[in-house]
C-alpha atoms as a PDB file:
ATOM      1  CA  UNK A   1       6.813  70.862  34.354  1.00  0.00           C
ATOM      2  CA  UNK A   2       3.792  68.645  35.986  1.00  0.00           C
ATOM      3  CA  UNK A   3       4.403  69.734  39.483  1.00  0.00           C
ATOM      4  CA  UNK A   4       6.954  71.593  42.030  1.00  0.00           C
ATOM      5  CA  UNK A   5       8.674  68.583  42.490  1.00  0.00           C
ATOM      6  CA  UNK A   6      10.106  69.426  38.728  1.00  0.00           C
ATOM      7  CA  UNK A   7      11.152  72.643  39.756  1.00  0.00           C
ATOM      8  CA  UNK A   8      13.029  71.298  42.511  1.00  0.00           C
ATOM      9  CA  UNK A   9      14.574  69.310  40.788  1.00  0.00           C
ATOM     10  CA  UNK A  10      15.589  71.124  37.751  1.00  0.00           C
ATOM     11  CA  UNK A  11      17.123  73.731  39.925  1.00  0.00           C
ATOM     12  CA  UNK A  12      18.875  70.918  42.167  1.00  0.00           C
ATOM     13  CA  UNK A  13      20.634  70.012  38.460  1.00  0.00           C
ATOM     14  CA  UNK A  14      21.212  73.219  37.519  1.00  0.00           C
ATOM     15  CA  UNK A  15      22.861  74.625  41.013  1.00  0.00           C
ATOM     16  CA  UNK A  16      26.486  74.473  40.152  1.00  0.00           C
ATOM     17  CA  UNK A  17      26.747  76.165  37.057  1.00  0.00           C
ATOM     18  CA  UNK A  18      23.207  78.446  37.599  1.00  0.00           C
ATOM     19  CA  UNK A  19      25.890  81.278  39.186  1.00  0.00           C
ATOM     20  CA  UNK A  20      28.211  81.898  36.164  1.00  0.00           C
ATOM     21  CA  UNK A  21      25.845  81.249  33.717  1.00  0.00           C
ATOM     22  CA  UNK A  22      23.043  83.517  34.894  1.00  0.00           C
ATOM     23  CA  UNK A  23      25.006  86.412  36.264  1.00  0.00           C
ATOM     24  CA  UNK A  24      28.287  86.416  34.324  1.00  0.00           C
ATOM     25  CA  UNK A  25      29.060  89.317  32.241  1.00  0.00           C
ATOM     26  CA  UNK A  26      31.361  86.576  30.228  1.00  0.00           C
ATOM     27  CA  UNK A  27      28.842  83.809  29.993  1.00  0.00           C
ATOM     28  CA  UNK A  28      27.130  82.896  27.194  1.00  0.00           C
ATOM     29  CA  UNK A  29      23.833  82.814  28.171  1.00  0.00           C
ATOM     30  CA  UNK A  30      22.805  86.820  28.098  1.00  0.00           C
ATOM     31  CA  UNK A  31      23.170  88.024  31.965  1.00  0.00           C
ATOM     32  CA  UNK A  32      19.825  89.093  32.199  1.00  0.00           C
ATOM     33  CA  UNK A  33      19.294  88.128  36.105  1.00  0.00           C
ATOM     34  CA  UNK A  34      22.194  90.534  36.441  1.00  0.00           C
ATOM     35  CA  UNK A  35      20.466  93.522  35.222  1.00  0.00           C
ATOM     36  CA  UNK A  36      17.473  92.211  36.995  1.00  0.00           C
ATOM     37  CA  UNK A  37      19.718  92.207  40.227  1.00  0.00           C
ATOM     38  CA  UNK A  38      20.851  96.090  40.045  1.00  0.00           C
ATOM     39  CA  UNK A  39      17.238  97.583  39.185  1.00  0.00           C
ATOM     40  CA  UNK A  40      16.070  95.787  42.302  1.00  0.00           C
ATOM     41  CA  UNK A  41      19.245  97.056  44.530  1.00  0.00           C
ATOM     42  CA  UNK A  42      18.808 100.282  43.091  1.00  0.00           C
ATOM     43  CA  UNK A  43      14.946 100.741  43.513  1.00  0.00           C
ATOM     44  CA  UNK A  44      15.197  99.597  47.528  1.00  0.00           C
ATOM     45  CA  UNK A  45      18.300 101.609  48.157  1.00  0.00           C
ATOM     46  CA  UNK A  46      16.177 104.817  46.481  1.00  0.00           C
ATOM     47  CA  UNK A  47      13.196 104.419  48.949  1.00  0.00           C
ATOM     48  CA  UNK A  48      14.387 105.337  52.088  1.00  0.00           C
ATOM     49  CA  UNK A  49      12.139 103.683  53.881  1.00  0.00           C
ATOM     50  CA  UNK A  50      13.709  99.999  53.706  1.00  0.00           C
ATOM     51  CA  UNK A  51      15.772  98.539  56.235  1.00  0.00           C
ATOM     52  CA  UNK A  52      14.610  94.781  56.933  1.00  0.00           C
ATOM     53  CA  UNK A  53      14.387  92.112  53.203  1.00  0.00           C
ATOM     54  CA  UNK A  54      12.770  88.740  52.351  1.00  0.00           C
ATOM     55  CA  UNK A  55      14.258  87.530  49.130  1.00  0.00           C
ATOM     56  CA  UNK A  56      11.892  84.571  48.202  1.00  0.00           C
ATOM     57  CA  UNK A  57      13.935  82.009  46.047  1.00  0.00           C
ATOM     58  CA  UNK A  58      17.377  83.387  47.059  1.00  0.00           C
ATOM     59  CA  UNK A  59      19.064  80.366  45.466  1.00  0.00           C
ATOM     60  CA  UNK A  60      22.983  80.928  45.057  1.00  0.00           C
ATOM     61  CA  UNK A  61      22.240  83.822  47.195  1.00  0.00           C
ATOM     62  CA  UNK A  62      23.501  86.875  44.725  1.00  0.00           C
ATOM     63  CA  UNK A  63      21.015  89.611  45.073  1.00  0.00           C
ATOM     64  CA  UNK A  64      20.531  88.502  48.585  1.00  0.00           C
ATOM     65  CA  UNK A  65      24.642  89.008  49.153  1.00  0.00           C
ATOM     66  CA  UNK A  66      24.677  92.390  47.224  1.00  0.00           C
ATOM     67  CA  UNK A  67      21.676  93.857  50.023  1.00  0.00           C
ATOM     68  CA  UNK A  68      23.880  92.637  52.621  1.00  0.00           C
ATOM     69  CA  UNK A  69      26.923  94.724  51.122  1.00  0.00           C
ATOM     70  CA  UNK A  70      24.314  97.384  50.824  1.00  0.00           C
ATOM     71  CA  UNK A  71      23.581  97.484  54.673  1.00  0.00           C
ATOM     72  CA  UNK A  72      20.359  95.680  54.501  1.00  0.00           C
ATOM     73  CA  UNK A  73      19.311  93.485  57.022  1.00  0.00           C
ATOM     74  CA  UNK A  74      18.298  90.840  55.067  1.00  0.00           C
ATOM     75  CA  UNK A  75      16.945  86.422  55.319  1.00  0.00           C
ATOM     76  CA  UNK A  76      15.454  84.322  52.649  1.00  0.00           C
ATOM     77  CA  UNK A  77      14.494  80.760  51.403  1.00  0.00           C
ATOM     78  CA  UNK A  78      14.857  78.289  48.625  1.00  0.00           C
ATOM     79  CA  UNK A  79      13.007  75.423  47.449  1.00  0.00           C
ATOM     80  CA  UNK A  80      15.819  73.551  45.880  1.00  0.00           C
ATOM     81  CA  UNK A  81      18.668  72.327  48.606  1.00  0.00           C
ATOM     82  CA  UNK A  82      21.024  72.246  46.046  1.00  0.00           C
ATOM     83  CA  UNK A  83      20.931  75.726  45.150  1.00  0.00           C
ATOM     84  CA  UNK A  84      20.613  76.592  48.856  1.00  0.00           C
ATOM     85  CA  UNK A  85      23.867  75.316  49.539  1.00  0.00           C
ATOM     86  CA  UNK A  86      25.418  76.827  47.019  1.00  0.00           C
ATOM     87  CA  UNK A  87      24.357  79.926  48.216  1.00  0.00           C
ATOM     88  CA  UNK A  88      25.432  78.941  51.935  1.00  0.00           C
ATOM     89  CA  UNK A  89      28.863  78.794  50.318  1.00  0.00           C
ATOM     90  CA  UNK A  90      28.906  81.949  48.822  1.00  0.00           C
ATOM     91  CA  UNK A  91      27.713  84.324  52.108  1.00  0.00           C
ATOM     92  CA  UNK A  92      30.534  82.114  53.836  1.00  0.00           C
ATOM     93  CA  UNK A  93      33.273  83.481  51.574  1.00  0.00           C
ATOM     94  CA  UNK A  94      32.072  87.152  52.101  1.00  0.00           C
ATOM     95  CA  UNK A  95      31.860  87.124  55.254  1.00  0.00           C
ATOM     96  CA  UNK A  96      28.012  86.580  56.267  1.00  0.00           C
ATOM     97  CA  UNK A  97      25.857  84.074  58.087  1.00  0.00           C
ATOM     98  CA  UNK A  98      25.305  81.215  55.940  1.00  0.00           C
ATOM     99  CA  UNK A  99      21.887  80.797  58.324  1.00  0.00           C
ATOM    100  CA  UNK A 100      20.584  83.789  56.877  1.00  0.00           C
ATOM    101  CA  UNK A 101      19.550  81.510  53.526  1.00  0.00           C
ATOM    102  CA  UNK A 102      17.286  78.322  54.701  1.00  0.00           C
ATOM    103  CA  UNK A 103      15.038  75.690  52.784  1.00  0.00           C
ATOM    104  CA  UNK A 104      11.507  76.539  53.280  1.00  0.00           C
ATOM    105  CA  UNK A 105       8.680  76.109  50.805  1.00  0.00           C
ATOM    106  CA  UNK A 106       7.033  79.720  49.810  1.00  0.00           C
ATOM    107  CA  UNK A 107       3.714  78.270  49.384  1.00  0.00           C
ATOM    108  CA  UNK A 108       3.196  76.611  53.105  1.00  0.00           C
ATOM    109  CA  UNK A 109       2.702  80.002  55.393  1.00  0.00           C
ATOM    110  CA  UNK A 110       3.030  77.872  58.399  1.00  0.00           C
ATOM    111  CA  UNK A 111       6.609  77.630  56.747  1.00  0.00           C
ATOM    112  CA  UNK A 112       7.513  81.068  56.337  1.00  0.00           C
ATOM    113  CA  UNK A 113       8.614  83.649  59.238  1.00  0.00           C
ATOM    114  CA  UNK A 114       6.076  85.671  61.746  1.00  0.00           C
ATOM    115  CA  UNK A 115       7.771  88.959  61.490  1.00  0.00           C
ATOM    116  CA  UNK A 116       6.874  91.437  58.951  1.00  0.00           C
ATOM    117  CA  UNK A 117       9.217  92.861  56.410  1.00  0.00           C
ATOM    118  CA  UNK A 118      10.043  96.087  54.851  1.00  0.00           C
ATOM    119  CA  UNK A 119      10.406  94.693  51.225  1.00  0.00           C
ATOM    120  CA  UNK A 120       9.837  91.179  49.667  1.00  0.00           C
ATOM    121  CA  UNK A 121      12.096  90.509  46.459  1.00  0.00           C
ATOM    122  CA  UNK A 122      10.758  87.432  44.527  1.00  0.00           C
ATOM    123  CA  UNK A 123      13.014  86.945  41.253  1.00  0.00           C
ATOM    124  CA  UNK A 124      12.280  84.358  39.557  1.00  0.00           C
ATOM    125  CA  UNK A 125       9.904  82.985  41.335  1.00  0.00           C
ATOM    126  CA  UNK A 126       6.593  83.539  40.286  1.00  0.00           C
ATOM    127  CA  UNK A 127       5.808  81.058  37.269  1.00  0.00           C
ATOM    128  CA  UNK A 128       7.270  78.142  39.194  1.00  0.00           C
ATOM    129  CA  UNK A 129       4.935  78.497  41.876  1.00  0.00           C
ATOM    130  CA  UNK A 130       2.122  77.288  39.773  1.00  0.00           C
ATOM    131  CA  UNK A 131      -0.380  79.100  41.737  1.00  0.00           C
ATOM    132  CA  UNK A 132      -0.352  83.004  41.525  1.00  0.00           C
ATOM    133  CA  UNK A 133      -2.998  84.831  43.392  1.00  0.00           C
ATOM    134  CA  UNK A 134      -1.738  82.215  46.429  1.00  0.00           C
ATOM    135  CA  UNK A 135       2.060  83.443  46.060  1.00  0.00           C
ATOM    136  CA  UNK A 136       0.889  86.995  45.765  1.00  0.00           C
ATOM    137  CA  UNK A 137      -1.136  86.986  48.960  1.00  0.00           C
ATOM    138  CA  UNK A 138       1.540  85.279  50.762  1.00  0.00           C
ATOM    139  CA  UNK A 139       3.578  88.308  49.463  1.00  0.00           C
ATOM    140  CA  UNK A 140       1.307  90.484  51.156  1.00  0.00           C
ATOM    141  CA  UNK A 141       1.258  88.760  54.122  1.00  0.00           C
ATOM    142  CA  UNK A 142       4.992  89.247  55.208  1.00  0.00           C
ATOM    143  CA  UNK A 143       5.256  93.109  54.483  1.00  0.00           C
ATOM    144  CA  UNK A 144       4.111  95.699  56.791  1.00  0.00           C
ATOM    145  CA  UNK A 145       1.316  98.023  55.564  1.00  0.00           C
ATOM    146  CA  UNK A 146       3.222 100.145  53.010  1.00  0.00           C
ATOM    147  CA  UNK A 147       5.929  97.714  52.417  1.00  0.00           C
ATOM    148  CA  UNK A 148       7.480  96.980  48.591  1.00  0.00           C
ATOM    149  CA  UNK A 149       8.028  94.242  47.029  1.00  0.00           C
ATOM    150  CA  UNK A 150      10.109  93.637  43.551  1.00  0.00           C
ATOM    151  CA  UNK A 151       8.923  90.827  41.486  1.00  0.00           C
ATOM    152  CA  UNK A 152       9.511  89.494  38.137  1.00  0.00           C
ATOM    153  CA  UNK A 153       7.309  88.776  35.795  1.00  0.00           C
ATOM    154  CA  UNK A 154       8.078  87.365  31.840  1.00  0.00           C
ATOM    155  CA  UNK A 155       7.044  89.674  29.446  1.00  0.00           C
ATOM    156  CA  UNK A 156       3.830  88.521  27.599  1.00  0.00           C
ATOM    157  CA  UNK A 157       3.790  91.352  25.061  1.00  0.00           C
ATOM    158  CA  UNK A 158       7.479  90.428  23.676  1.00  0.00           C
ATOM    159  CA  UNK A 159       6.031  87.939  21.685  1.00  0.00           C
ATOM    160  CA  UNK A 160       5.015  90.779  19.180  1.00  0.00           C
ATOM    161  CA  UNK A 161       8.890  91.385  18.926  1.00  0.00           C
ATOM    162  CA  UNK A 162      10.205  87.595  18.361  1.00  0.00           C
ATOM    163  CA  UNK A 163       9.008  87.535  14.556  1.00  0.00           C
ATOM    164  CA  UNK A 164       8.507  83.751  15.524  1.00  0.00           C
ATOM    165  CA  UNK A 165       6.505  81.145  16.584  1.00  0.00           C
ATOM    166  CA  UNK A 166       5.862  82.879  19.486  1.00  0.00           C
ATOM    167  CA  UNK A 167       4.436  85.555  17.871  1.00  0.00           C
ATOM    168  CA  UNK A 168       1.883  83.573  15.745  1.00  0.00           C
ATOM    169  CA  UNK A 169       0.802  82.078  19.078  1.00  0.00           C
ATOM    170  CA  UNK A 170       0.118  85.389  20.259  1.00  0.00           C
ATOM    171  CA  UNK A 171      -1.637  86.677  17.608  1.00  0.00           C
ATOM    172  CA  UNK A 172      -3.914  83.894  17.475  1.00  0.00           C
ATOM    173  CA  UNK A 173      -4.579  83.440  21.154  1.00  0.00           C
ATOM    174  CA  UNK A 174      -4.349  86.802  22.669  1.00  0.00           C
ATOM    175  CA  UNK A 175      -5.324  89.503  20.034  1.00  0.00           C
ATOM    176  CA  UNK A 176      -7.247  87.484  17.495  1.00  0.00           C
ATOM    177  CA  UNK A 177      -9.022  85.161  20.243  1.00  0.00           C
ATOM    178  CA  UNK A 178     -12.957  84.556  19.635  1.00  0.00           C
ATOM    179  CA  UNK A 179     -15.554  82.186  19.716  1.00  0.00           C
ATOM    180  CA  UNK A 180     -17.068  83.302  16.942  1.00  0.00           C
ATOM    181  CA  UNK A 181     -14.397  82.788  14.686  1.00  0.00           C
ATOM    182  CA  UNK A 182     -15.318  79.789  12.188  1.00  0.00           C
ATOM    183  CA  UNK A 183     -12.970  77.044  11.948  1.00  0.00           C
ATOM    184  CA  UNK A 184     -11.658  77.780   8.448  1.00  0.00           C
ATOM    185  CA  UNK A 185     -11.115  81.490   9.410  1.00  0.00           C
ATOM    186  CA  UNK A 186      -9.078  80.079  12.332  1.00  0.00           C
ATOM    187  CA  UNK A 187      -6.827  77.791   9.972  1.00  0.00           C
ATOM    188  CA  UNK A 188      -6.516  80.597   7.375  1.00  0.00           C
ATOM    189  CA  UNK A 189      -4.891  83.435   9.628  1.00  0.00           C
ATOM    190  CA  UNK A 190      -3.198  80.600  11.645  1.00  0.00           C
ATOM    191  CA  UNK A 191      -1.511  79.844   7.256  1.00  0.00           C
ATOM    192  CA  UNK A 192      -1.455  83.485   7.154  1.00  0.00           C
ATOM    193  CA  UNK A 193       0.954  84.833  10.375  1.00  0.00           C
ATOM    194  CA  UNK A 194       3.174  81.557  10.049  1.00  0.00           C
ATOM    195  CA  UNK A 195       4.055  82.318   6.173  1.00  0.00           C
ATOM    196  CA  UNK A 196       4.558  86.555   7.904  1.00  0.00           C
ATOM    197  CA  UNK A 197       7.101  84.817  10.955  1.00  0.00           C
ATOM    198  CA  UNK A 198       9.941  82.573  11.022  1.00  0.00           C
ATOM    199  CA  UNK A 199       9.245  79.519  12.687  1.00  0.00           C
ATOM    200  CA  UNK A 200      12.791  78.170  12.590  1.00  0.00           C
ATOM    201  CA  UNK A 201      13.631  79.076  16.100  1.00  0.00           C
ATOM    202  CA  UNK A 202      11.879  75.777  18.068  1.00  0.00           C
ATOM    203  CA  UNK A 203      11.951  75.408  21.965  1.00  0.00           C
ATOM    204  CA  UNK A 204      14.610  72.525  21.108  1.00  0.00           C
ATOM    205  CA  UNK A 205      16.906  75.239  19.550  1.00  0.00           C
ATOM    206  CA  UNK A 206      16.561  77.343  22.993  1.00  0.00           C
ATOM    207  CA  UNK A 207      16.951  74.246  24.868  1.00  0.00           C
ATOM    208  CA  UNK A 208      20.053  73.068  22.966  1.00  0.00           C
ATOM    209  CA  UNK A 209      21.743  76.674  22.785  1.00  0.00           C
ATOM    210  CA  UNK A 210      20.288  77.756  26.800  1.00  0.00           C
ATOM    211  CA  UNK A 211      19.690  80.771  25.346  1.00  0.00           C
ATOM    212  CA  UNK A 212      16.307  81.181  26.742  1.00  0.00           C
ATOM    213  CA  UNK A 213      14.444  79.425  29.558  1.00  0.00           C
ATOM    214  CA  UNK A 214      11.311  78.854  27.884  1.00  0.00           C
ATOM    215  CA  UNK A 215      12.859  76.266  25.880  1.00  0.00           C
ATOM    216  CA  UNK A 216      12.871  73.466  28.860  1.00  0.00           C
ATOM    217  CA  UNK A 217      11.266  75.272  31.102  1.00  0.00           C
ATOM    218  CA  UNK A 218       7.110  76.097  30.820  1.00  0.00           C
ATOM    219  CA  UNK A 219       6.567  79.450  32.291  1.00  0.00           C
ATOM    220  CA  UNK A 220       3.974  81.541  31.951  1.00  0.00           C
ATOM    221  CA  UNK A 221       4.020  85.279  30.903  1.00  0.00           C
ATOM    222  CA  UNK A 222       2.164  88.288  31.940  1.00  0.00           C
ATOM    223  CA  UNK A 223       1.131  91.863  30.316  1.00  0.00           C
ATOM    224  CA  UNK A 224       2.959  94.583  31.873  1.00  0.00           C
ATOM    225  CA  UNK A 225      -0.334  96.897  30.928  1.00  0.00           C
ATOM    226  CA  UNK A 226      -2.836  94.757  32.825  1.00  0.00           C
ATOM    227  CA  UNK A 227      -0.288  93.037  35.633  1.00  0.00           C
ATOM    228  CA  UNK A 228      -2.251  95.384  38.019  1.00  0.00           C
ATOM    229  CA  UNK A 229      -5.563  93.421  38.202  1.00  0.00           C
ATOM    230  CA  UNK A 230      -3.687  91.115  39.616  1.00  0.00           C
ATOM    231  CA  UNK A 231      -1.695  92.837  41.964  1.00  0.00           C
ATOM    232  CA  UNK A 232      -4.502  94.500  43.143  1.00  0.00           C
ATOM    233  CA  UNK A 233      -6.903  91.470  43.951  1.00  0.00           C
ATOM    234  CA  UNK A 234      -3.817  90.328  45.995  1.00  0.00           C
ATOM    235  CA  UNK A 235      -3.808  93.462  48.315  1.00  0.00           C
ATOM    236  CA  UNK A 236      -0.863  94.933  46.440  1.00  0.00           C
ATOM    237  CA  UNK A 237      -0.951  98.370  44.703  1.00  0.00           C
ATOM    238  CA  UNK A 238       1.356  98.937  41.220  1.00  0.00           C
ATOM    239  CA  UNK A 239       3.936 101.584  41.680  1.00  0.00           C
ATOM    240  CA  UNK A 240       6.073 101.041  38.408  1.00  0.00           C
ATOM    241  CA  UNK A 241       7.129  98.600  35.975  1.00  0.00           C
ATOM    242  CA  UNK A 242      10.890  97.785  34.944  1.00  0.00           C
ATOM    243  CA  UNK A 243      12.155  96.515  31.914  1.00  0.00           C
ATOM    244  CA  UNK A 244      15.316  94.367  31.659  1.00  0.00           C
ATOM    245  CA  UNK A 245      16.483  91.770  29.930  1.00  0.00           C
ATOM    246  CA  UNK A 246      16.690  94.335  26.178  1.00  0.00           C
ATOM    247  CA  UNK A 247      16.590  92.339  22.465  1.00  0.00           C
ATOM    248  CA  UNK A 248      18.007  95.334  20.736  1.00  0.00           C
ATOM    249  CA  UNK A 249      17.253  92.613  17.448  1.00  0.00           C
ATOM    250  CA  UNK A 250      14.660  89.761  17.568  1.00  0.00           C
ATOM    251  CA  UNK A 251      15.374  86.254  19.249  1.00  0.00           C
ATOM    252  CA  UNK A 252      17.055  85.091  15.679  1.00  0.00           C
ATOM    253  CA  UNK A 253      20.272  87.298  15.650  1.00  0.00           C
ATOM    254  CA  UNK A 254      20.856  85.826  19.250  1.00  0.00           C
ATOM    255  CA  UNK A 255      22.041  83.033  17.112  1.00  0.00           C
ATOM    256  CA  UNK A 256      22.889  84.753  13.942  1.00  0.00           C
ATOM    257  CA  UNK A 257      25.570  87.492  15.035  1.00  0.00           C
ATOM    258  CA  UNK A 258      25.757  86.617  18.833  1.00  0.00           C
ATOM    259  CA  UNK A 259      28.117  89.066  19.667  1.00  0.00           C
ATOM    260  CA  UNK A 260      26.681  92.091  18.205  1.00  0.00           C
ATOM    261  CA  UNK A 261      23.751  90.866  19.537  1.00  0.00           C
ATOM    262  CA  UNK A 262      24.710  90.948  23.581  1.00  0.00           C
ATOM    263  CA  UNK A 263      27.062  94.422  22.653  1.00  0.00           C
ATOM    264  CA  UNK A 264      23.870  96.405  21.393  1.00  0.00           C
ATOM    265  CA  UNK A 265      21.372  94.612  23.862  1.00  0.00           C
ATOM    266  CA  UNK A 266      23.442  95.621  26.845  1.00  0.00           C
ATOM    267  CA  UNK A 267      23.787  99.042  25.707  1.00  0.00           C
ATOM    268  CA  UNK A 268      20.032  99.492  25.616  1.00  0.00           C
ATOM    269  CA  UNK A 269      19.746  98.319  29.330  1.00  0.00           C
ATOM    270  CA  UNK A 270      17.489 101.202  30.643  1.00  0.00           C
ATOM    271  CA  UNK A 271      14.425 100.104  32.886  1.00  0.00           C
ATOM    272  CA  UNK A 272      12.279 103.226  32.173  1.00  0.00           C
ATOM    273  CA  UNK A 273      12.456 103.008  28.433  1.00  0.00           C
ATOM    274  CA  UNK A 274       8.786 102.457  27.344  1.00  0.00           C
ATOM    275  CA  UNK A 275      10.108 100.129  24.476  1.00  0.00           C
ATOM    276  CA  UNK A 276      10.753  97.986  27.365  1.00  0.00           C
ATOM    277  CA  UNK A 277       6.960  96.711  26.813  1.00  0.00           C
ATOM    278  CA  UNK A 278       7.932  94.944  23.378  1.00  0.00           C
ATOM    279  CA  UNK A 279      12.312  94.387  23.556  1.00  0.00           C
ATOM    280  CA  UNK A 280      12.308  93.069  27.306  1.00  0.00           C
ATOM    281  CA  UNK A 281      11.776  89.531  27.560  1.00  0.00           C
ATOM    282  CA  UNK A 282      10.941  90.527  31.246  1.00  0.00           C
ATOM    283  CA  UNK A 283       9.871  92.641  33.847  1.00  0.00           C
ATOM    284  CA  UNK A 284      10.178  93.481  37.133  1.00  0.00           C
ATOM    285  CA  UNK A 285       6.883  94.707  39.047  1.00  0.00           C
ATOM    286  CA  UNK A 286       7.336  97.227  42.246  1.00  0.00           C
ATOM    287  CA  UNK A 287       4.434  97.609  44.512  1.00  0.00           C
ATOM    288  CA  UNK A 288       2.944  97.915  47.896  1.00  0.00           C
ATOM    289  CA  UNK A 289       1.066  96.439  50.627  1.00  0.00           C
ATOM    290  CA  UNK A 290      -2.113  98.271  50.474  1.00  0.00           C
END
């Protein structure tokens, strides 16, 4: 994506079927947001000391509707109309105030409420914003001192799980990075890891198959082990990590044996299982306003 205005649009597109297809236990597309959705339900309800929510990027409005149901009093925002209204629809049908969900942009504070919150959830969000130490502080700015916020973040360190293409660019970029490296050494390991991974599985097989986002979709990731530097120049403080979002086999048997795939994947939903740093595909961040 060149700028926001893609990610409004791609969501706009996407609005109708985004509900079903991201938090259907039936759909075909793994229902990762749904895990996603009861670790952050389960980590504000556990606190104690949350009452009032911001969900940034509430879209169809289905985390946002199960805090309601919870007792929270919770608002939030969307950047994509389309999405927005969908979610309108769906408060309407339970029972809630469809103006609790409005279109605001994230990144314009003059745009975003005065009052402070007890939590901040942002799933979802962060890549899209193109800007992170900006979103973060804005983060910061609408908790109270000692308020939480859940957000999720795509697992960088995965890649050493996919057996793929991702994994050579890993290798090469992250853990083998250096100037000093001569050209021919470069092209050598480069030979080396792609001959060691299968490079089959192409961003226009994820596209085609919307098995994974990254396949339309550029998104950054992030390292669970060093996600606190940047939480912390940001004026937030790590509490814990949690994994969703299991491979319980690499990317490749997603396609291979699909439904043995989901049925041991699902089964290894647990968000404090360290293997979560290599078989989650993401990860959702809670910390606090220092």
């Amino acid at each position: 994506m060149k700028d926001r205005k893609d990610v409004q649009n791609y969501f706009d597109e996407m609005a109708g079927t985004y509900h079903l297809d991201s938090y259907g236990l039936d759909s075909e597309v793994y229902p990762g947001n749904y895990f996603r959705m009861l670790i952050a339900l389960d980590r504000l309800s556990q606190r104690g000391d949350v009452k009032t929510v911001f969900d940034v990027g509430c879209g169809g409005c289905e985390p946002m509707l199960e805090c309601l149901k919870a007792g929270f009093d919770v608002s939030g925002i969307d950047f994509s109309n389309e999405m927005l209204q969908e979610g309108k629809k769906r408060l309407v049908r339970h029972g809630f105030d469809p103006e609790l969900a409005w279109q605001a942009d994230f990144m314009d504070l003059n745009s975003l409420p005065a009052r402070k919150f007890d939590a901040v959830l942002m799933l979802g969000v962060v890549g899209y914003n193109k800007d992170d130490d900006a979103c973060l502080t804005n983060v910061a700015h609408l908790l109270r001192p000692g308020g939480v916020t859940l957000v999720e973040f795509p697992n960088d360190l995965f890649s050493l799980y996919t057996f793929n293409n991702f994994s050579v660019e890993f290798f090469m970029n992250r853990l083998w990075s250096g100037e000093d490296r001569p050209d021919e050494l470069k092209e050598e390991m480069a030979s080396f890891l792609e001959q060691r991974f299968d490079q089959d599985i192409s961003r226009k097989d994820y596209k085609a198959k919307r098995k994974c986002l990254g396949g339309d979709v550029p998104y950054p990731t992030y390292n669970p082990l060093t996600i606190h530097q940047l939480l912390e120049r940001n004026g937030l403080r790590l509490v814990k990590n949690h994994f969703y979002h299991y491979h319980a086999l690499p990317p490749k048997w997603e396609y291979k044996a699909p439904e043995l795939f989901r049925e041991l994947s699902i089964k290894m939903e647990n968000p404090g299982d360290w293997r979560g740093h290599f078989m989650c595909s993401a990860f959702l961040v809670e910390a606090e306003k220092i």
